[in-house]
PDB file of N, CA and C in Angstrom:
ATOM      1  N   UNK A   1     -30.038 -18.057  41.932  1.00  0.00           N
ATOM      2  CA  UNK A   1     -30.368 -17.940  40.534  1.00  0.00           C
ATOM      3  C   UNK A   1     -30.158 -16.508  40.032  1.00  0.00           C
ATOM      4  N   UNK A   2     -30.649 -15.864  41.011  1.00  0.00           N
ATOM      5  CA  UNK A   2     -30.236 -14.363  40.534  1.00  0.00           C
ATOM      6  C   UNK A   2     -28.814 -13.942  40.115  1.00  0.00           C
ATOM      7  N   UNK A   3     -27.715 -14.543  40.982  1.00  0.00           N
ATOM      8  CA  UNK A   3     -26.688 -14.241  41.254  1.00  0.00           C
ATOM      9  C   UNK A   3     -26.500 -14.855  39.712  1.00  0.00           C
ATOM     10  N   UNK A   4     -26.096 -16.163  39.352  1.00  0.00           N
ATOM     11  CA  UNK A   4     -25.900 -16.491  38.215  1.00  0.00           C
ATOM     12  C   UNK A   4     -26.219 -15.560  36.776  1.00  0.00           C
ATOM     13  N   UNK A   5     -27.418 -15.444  37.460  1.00  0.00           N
ATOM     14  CA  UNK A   5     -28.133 -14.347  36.074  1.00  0.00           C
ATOM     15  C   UNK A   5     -27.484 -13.246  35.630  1.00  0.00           C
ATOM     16  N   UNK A   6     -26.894 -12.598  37.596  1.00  0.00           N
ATOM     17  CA  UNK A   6     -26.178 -11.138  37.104  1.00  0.00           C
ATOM     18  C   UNK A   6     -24.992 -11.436  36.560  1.00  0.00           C
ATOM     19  N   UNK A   7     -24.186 -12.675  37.066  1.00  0.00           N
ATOM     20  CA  UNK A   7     -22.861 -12.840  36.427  1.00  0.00           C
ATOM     21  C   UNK A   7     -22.960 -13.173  35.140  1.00  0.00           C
ATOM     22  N   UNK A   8     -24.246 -14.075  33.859  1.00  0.00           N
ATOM     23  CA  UNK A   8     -23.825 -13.962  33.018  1.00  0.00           C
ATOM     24  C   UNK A   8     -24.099 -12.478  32.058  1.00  0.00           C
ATOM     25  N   UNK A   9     -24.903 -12.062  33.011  1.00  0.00           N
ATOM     26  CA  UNK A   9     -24.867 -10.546  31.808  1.00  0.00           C
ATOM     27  C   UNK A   9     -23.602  -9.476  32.066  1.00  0.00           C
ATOM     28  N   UNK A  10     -23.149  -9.954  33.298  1.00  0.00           N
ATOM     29  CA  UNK A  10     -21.907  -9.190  33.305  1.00  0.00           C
ATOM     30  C   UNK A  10     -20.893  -9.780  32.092  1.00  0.00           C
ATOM     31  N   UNK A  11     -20.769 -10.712  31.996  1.00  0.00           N
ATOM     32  CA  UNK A  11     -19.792 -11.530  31.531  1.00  0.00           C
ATOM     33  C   UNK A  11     -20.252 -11.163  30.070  1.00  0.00           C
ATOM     34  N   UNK A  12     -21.207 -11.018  30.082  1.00  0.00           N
ATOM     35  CA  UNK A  12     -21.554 -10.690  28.562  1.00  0.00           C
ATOM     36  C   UNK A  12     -21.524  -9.459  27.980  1.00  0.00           C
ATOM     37  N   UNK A  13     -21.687  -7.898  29.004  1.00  0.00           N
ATOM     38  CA  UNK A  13     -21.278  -6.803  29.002  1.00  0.00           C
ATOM     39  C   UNK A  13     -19.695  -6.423  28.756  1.00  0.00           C
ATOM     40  N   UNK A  14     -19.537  -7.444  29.979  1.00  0.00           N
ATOM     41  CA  UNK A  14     -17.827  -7.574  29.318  1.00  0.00           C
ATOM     42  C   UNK A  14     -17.088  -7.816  28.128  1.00  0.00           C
ATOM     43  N   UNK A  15     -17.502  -8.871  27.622  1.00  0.00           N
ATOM     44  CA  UNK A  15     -17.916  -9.336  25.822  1.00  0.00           C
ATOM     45  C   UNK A  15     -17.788  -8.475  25.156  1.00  0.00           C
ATOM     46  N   UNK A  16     -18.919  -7.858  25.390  1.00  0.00           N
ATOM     47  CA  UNK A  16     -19.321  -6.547  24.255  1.00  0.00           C
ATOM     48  C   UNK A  16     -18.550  -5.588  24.308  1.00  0.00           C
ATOM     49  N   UNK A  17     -18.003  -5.120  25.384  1.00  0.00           N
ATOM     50  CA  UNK A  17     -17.324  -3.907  25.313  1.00  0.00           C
ATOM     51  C   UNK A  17     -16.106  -4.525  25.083  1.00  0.00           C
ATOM     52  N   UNK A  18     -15.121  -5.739  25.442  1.00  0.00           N
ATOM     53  CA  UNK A  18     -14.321  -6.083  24.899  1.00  0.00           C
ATOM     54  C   UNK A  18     -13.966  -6.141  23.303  1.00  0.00           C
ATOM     55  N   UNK A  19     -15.595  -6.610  22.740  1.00  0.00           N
ATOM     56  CA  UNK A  19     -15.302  -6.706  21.205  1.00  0.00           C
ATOM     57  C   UNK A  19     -15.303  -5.491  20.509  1.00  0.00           C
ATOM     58  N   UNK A  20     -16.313  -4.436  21.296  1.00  0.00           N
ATOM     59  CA  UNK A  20     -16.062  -3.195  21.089  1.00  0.00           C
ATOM     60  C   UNK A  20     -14.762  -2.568  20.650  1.00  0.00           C
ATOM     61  N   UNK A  21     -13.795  -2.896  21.717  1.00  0.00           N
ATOM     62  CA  UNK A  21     -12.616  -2.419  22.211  1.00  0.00           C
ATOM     63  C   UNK A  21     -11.648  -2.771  20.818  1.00  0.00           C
ATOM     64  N   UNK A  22     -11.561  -3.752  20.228  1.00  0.00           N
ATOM     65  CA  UNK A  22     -11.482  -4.431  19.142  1.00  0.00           C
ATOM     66  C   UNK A  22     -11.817  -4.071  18.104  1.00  0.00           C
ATOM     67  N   UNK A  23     -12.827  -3.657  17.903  1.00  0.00           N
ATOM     68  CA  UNK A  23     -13.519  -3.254  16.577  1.00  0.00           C
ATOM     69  C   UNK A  23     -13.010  -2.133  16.302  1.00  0.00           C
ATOM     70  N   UNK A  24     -12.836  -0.861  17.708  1.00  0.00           N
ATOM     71  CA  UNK A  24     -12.257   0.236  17.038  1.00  0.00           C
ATOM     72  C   UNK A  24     -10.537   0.472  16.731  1.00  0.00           C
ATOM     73  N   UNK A  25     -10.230  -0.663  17.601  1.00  0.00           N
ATOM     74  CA  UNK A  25      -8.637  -0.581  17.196  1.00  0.00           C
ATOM     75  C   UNK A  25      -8.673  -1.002  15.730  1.00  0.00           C
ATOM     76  N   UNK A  26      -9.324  -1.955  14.962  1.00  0.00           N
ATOM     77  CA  UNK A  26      -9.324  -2.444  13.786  1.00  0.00           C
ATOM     78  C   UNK A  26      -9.895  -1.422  12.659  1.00  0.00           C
ATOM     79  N   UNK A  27     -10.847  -1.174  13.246  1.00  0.00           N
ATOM     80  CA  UNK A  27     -11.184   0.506  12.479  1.00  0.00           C
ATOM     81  C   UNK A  27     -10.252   1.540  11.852  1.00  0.00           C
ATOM     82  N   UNK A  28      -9.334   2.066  13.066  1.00  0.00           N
ATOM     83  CA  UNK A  28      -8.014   2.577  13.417  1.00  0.00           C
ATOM     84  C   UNK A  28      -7.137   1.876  11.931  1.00  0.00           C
ATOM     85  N   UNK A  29      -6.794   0.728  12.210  1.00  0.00           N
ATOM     86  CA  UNK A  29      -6.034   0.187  11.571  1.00  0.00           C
ATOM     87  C   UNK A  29      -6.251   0.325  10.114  1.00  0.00           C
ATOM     88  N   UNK A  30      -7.484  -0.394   9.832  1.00  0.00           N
ATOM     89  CA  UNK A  30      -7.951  -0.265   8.096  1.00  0.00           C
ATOM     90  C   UNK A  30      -7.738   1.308   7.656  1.00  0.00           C
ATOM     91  N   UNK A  31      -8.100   2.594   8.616  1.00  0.00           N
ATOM     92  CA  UNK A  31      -8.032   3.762   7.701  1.00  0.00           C
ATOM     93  C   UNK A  31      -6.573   4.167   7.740  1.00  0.00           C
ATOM     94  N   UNK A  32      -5.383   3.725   8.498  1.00  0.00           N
ATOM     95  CA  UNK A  32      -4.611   3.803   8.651  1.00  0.00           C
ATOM     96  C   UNK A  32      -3.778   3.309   7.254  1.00  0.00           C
ATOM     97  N   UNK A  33      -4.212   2.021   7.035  1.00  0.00           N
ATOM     98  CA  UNK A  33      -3.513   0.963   6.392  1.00  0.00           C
ATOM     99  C   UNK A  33      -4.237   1.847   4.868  1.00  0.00           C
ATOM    100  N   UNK A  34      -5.450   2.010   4.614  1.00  0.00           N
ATOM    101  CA  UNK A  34      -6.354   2.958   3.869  1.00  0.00           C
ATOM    102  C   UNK A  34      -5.296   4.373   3.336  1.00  0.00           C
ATOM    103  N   UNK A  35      -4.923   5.076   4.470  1.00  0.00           N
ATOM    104  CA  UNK A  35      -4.082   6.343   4.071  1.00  0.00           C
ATOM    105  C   UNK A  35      -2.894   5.649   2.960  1.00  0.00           C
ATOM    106  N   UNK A  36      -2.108   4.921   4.026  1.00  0.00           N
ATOM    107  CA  UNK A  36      -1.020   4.329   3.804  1.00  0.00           C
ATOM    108  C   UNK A  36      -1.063   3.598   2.221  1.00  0.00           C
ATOM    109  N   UNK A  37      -1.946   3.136   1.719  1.00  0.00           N
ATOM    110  CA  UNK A  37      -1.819   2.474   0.306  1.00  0.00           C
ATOM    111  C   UNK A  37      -2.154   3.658  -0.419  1.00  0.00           C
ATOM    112  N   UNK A  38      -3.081   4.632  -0.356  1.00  0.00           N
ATOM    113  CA  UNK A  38      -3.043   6.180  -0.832  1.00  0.00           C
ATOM    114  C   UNK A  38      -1.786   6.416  -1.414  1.00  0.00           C
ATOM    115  N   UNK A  39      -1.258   6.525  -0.425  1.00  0.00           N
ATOM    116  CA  UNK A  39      -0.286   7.190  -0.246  1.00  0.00           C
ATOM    117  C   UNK A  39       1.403   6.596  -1.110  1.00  0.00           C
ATOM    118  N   UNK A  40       1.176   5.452  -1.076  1.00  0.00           N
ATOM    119  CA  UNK A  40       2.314   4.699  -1.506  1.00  0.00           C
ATOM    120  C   UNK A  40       1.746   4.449  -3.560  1.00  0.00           C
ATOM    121  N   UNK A  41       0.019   4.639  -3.621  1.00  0.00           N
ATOM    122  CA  UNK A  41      -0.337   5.335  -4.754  1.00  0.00           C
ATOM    123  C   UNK A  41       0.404   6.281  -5.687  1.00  0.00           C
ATOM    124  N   UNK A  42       0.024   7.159  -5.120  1.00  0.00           N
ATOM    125  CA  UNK A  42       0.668   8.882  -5.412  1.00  0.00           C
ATOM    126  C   UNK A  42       2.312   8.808  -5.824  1.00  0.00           C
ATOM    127  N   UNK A  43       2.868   7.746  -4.607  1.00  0.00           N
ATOM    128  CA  UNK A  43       3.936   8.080  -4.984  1.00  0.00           C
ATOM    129  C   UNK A  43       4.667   6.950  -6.291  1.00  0.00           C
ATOM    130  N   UNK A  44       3.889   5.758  -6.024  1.00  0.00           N
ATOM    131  CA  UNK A  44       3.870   5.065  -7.618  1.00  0.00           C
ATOM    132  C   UNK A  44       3.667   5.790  -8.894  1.00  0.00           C
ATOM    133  N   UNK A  45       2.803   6.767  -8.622  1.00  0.00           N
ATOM    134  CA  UNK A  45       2.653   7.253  -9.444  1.00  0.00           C
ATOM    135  C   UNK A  45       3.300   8.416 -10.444  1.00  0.00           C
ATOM    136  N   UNK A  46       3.754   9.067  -8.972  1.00  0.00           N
ATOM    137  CA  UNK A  46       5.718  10.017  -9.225  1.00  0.00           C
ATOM    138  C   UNK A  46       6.027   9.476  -9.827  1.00  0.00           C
ATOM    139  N   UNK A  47       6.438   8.109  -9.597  1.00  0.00           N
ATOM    140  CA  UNK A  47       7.646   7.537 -10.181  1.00  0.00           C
ATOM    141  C   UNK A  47       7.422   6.692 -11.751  1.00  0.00           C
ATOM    142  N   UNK A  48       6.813   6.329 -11.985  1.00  0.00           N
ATOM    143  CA  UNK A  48       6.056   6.220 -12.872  1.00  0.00           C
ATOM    144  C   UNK A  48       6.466   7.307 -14.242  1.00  0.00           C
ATOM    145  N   UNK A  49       5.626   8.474 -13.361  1.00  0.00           N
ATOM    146  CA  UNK A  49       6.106   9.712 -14.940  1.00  0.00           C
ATOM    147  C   UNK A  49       7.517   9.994 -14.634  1.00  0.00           C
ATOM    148  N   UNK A  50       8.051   9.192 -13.456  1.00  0.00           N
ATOM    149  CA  UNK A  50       9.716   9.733 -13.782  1.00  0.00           C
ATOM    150  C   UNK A  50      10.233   9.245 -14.824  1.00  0.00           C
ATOM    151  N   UNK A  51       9.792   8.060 -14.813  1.00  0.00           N
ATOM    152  CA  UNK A  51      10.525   6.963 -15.620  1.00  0.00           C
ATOM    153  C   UNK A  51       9.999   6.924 -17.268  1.00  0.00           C
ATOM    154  N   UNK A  52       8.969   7.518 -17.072  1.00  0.00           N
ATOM    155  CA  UNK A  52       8.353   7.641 -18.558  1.00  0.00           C
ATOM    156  C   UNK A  52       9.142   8.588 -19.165  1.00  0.00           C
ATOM    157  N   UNK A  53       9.495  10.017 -18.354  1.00  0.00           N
ATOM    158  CA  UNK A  53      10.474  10.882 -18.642  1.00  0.00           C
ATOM    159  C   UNK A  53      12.023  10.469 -19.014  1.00  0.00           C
ATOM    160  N   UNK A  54      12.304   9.519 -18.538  1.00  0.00           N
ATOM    161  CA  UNK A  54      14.004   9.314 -18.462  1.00  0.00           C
ATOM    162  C   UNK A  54      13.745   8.729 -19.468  1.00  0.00           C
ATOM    163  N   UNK A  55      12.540   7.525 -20.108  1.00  0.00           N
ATOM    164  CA  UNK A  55      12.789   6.970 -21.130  1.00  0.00           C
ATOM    165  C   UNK A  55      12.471   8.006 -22.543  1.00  0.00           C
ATOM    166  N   UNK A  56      11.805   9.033 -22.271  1.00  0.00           N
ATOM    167  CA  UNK A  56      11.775   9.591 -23.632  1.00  0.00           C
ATOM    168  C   UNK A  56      13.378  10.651 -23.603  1.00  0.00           C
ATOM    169  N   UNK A  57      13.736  11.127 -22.853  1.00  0.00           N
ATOM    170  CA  UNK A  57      15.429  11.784 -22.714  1.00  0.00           C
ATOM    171  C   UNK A  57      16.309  10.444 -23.060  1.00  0.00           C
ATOM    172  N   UNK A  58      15.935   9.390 -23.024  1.00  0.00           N
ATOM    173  CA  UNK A  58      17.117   8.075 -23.492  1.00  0.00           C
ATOM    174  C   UNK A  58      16.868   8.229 -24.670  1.00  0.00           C
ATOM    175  N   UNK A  59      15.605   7.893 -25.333  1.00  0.00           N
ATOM    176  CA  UNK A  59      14.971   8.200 -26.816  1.00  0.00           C
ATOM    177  C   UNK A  59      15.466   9.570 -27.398  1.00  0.00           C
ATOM    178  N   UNK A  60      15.425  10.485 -27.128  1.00  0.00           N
ATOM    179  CA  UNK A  60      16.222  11.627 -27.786  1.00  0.00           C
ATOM    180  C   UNK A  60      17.555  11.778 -27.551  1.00  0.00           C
ATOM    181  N   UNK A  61      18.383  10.950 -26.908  1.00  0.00           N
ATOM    182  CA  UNK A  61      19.927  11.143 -26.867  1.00  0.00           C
ATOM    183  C   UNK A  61      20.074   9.902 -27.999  1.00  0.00           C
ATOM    184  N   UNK A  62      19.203   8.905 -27.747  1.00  0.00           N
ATOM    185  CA  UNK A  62      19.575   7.734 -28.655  1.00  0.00           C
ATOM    186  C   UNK A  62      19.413   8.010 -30.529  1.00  0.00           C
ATOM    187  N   UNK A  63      18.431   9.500 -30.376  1.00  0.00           N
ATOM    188  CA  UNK A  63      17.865   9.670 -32.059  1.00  0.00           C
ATOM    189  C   UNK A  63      19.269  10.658 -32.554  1.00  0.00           C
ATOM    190  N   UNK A  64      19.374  11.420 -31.548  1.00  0.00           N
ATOM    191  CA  UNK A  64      20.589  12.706 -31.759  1.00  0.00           C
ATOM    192  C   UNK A  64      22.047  11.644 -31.713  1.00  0.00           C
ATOM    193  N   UNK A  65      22.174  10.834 -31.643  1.00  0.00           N
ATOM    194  CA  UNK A  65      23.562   9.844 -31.565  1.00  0.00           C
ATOM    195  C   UNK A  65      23.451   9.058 -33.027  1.00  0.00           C
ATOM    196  N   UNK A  66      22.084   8.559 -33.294  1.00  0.00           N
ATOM    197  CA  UNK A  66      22.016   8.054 -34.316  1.00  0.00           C
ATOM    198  C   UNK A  66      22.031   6.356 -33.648  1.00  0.00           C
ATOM    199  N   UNK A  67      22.200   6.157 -32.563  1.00  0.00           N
ATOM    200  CA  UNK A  67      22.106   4.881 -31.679  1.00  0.00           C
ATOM    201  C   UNK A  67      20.493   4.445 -31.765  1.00  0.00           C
ATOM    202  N   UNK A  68      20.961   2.582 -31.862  1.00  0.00           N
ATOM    203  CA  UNK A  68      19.111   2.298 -31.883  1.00  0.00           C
ATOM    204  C   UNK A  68      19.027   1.135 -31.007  1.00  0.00           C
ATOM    205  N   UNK A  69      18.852   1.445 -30.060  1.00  0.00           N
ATOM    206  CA  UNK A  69      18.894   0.495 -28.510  1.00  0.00           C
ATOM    207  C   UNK A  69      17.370  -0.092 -28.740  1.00  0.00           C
ATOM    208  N   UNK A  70      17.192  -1.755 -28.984  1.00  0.00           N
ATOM    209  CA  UNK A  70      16.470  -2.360 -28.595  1.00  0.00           C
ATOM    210  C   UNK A  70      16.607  -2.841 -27.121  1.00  0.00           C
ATOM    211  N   UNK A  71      15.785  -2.763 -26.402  1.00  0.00           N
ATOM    212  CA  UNK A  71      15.389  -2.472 -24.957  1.00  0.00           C
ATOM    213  C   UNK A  71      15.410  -3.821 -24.510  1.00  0.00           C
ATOM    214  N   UNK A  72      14.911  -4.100 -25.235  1.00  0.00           N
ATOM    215  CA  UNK A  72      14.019  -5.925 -24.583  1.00  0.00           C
ATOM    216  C   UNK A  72      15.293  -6.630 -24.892  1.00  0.00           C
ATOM    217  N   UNK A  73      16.398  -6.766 -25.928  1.00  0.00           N
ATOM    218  CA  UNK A  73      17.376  -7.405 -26.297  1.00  0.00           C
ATOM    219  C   UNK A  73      19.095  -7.053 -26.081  1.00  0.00           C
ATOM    220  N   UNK A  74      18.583  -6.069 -25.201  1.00  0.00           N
ATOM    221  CA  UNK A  74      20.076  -5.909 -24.496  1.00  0.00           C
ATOM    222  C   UNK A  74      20.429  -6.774 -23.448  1.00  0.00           C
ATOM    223  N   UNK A  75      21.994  -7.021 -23.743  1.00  0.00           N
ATOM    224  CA  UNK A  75      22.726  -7.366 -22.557  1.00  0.00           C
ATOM    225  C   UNK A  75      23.358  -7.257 -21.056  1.00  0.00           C
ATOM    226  N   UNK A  76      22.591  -7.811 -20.209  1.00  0.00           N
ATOM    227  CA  UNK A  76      23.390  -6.818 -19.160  1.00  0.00           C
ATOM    228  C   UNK A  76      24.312  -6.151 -18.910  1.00  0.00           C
ATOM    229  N   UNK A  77      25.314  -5.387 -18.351  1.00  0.00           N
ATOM    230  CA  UNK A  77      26.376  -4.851 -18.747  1.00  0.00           C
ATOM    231  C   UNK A  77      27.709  -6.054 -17.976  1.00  0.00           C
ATOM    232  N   UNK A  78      27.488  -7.015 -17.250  1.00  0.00           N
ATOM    233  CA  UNK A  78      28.099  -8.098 -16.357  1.00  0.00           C
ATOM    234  C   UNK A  78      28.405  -9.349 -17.660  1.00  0.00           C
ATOM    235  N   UNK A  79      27.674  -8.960 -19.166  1.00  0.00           N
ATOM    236  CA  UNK A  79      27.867  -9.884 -19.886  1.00  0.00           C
ATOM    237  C   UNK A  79      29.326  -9.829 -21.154  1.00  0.00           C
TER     238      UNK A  79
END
């Protein structure tokens, strides 16, 4: 009976430190995955005022041309 007893608390020590083992790789992972969406943030966000930029330099070549490009109702150029 003893013997049984020690094997299930082994088995159950084992458990624990197994799930342990687990928990911190997953830990690992989320602040990882955590940086990583940060990060892909920031750079959405570059790009973002790039594009806000290129569209107001389209807007002032389009006012200095005298050109009036509706945006939403252009044609692709394949058309």
């Amino acid at each position: 009976m003893y013997y049984s007893l020690f094997i299930n608390m082994s088995m159950s020590e084992n458990r624990i430190i197994e799930l342990e083992t687990k928990l911190t790789y997953q830990d690992k992972a989320i602040e990882d995955l955590s940086e990583t969406v940060f990060r892909l943030d920031q750079k959405l966000e570059q790009l973002q005022r790039v594009c806000d930029g290129l569209k107001q330099k389209i807007i002032a070549i389009n006012e200095l041309t005298g050109l009036e490009v509706d945006e939403h109702n252009q044609k692709p150029p394949h058309y």
